[in-house]
Protein backbone atom coordinates (compact mmCIF):
# COMPACT_ATOMS: atom_id res chain seq x y z
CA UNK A 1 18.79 -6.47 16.32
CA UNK A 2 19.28 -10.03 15.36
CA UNK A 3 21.29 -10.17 12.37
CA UNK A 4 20.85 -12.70 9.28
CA UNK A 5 24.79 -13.78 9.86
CA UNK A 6 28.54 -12.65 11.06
CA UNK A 7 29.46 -10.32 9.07
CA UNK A 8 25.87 -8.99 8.19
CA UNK A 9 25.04 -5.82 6.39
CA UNK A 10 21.45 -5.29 5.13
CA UNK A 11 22.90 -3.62 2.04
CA UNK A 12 24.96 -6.89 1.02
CA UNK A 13 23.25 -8.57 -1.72
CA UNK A 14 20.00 -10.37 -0.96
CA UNK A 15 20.41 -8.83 2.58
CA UNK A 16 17.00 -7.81 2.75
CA UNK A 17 15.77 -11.31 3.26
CA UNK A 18 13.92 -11.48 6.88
CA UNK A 19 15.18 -14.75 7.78
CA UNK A 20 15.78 -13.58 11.66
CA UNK A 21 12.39 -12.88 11.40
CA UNK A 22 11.37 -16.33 10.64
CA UNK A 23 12.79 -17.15 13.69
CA UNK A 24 9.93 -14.88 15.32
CA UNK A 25 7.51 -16.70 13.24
CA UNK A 26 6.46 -19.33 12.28
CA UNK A 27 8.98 -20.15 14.99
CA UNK A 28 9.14 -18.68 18.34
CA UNK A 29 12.55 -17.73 18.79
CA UNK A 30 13.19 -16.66 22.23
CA UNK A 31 14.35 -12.72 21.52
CA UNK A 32 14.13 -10.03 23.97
CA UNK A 33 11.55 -7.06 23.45
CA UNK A 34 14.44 -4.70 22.69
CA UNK A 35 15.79 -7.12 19.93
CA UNK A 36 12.63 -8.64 18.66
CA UNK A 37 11.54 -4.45 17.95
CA UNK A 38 14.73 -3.67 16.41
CA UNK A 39 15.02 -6.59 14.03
CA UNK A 40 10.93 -6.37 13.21
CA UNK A 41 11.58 -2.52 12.48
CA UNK A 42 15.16 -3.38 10.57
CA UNK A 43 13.49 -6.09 8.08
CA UNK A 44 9.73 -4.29 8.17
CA UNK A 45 11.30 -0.55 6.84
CA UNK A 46 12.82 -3.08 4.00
CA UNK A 47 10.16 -5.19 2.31
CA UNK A 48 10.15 -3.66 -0.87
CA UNK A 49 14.16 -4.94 -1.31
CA UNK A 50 12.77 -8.72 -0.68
CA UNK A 51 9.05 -8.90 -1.78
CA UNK A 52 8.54 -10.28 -4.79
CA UNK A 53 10.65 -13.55 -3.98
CA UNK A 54 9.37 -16.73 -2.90
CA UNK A 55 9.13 -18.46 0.39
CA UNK A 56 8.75 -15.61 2.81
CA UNK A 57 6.49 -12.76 1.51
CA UNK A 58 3.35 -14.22 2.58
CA UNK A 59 4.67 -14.29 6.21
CA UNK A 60 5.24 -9.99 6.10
CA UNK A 61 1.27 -9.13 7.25
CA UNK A 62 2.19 -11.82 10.16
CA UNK A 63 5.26 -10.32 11.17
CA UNK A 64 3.46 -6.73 10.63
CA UNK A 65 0.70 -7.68 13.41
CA UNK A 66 3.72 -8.48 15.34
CA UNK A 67 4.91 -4.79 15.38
CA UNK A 68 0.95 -3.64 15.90
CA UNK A 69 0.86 -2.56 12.37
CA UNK A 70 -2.36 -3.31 10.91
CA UNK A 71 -2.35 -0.88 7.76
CA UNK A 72 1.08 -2.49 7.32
CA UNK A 73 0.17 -5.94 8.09
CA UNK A 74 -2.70 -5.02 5.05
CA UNK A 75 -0.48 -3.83 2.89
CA UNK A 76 2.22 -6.81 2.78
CA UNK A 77 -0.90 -9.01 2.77
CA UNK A 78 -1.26 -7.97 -1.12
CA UNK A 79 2.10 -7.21 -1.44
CA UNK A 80 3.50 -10.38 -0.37
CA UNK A 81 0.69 -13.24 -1.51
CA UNK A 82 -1.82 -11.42 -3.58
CA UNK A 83 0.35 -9.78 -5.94
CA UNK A 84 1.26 -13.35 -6.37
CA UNK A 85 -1.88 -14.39 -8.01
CA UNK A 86 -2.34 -14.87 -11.64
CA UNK A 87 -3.83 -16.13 -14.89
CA UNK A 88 -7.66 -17.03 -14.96
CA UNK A 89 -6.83 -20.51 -12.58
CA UNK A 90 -5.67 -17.97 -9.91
CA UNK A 91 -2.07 -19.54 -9.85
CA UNK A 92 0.04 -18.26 -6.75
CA UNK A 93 3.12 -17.76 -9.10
CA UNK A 94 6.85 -18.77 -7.01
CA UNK A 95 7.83 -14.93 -7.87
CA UNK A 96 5.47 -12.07 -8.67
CA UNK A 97 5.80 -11.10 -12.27
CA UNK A 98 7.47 -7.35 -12.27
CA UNK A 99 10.39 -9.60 -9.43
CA UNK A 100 13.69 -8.88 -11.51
CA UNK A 101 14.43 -12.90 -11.23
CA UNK A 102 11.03 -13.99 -12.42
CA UNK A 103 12.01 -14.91 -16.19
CA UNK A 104 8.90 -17.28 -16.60
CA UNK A 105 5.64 -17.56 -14.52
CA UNK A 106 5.84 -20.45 -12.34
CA UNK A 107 2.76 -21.59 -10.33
CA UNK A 108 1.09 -23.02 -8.25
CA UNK A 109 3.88 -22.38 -5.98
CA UNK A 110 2.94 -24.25 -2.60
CA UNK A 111 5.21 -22.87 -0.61
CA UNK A 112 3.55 -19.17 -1.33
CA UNK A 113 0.31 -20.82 -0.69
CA UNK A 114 1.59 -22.72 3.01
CA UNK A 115 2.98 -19.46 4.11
CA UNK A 116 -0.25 -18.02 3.68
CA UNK A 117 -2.34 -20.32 5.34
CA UNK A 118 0.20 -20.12 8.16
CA UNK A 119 0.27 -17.22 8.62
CA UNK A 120 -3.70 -16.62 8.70
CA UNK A 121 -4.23 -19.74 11.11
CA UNK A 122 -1.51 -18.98 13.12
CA UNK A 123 0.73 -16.14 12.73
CA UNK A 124 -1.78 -13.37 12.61
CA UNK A 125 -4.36 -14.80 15.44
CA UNK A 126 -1.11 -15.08 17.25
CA UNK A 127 -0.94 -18.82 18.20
CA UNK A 128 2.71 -20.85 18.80
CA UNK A 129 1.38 -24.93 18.50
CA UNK A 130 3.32 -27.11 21.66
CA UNK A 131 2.61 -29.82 23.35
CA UNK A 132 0.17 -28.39 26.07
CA UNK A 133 -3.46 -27.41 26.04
CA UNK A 134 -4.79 -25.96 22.61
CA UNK A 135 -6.61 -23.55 24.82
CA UNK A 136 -2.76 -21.66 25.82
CA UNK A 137 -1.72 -21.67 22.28
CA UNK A 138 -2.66 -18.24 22.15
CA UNK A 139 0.96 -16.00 23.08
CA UNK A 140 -0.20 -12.17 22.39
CA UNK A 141 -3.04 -10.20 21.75
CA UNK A 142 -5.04 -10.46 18.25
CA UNK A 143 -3.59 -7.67 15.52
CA UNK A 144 -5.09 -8.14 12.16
CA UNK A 145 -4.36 -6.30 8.94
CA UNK A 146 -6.62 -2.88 8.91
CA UNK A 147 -9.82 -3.34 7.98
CA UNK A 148 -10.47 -7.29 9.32
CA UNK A 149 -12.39 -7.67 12.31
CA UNK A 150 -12.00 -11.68 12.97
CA UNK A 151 -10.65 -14.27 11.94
CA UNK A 152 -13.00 -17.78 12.35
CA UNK A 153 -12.66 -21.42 11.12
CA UNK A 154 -15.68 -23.25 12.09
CA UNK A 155 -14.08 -26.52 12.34
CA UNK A 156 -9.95 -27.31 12.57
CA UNK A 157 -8.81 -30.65 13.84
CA UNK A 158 -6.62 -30.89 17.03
CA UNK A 159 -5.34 -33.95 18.38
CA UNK A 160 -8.07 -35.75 16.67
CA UNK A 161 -10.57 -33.54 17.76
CA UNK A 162 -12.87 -31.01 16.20
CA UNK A 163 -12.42 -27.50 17.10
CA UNK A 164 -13.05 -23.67 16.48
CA UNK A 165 -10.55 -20.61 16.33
CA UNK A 166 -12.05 -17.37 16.96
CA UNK A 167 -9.52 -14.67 16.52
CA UNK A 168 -11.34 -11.08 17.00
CA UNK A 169 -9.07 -8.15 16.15
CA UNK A 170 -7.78 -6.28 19.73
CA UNK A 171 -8.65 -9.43 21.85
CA UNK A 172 -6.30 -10.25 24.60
CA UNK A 173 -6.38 -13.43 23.29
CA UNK A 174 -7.36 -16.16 20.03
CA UNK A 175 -9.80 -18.86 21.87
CA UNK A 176 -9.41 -22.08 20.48
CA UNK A 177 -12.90 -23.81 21.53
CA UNK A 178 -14.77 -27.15 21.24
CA UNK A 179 -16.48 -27.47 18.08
């Protein structure tokens, strides 16, 4: 597996923390299978020690997909961004309220709320944004969290141009098509 540092031990404090998976997404770090598996299974088995942070959480149901986990990928999608949600405004707090480190409710937390989007635009329909056609975006087949059959936005702007995503859960593929 791909550890967080030299030295690393994922009882150290704060070792929990998935930042190697990060590296898997939202960026596309090069791993192979045998070491993207073992760290996905290494920092997956230990979301409860991390969850309830901010930054990460609402990347888990991403990362989830990524192991073909789709009650998980549910799961760590209320876990890690709807347990985040509060008050009558429907804050996303920075830390859910039973963390340990979350004296006062702070919200809205837009870093909660970016991971989110991120990971439902791109992290769950599987796409890795480059420099080549939209339309090869797409890098693995379509898990999403138990339950969800698609994921659609009628209209997202690339390069200046309107188009669609159409993510359908067990396609080969997301299509990214003309508007």
């Amino acid at each position: 597996m791909i550890p967080s540092h030299d030295g690393f031990h994922i009882s150290e404090p704060k070792g929990a923390t998935p930042s190697p998976l990060a590296g898997f997404f939202p960026l596309d770090y090069p791993a192979s299978r045998r070491e993207r598996e073992a760290t996905l299974a290494l920092f997956l088995a230990r979301w409860r020690d991390y969850v309830g942070s901010p930054m990460l959480p609402a990347f888990y149901p991403a990362w989830a997909a990524m192991a073909g986990d789709r009650q998980l990928a549910l799961d760590l999608f209320e876990e890690g961004y709807a347990a985040y949600d509060a008050g009558r405004f429907h804050q996303c707090l920075e830390y859910r309220t039973d963390h340990p480190d979350s004296q006062v409710p702070a919200g809205p937390f837009m870093a909660n709320i970016g991971a989110m989007l991120t990971t439902m635009l791109l992290g769950l329909p599987g796409l890795q944004i480059d420099d080549g056609d939209p339309s090869d975006w797409a890098k693995r087949s379509v898990v999403l969290p138990a339950g969800w059959s698609a994921i659609t936005v009628d209209r997202i702007w690339i390069r200046g141009e309107p188009m669609r995503l159409v993510a359908g859960q067990g396609d080969d593929r997301a299509q990214i098509l003309p508007a």
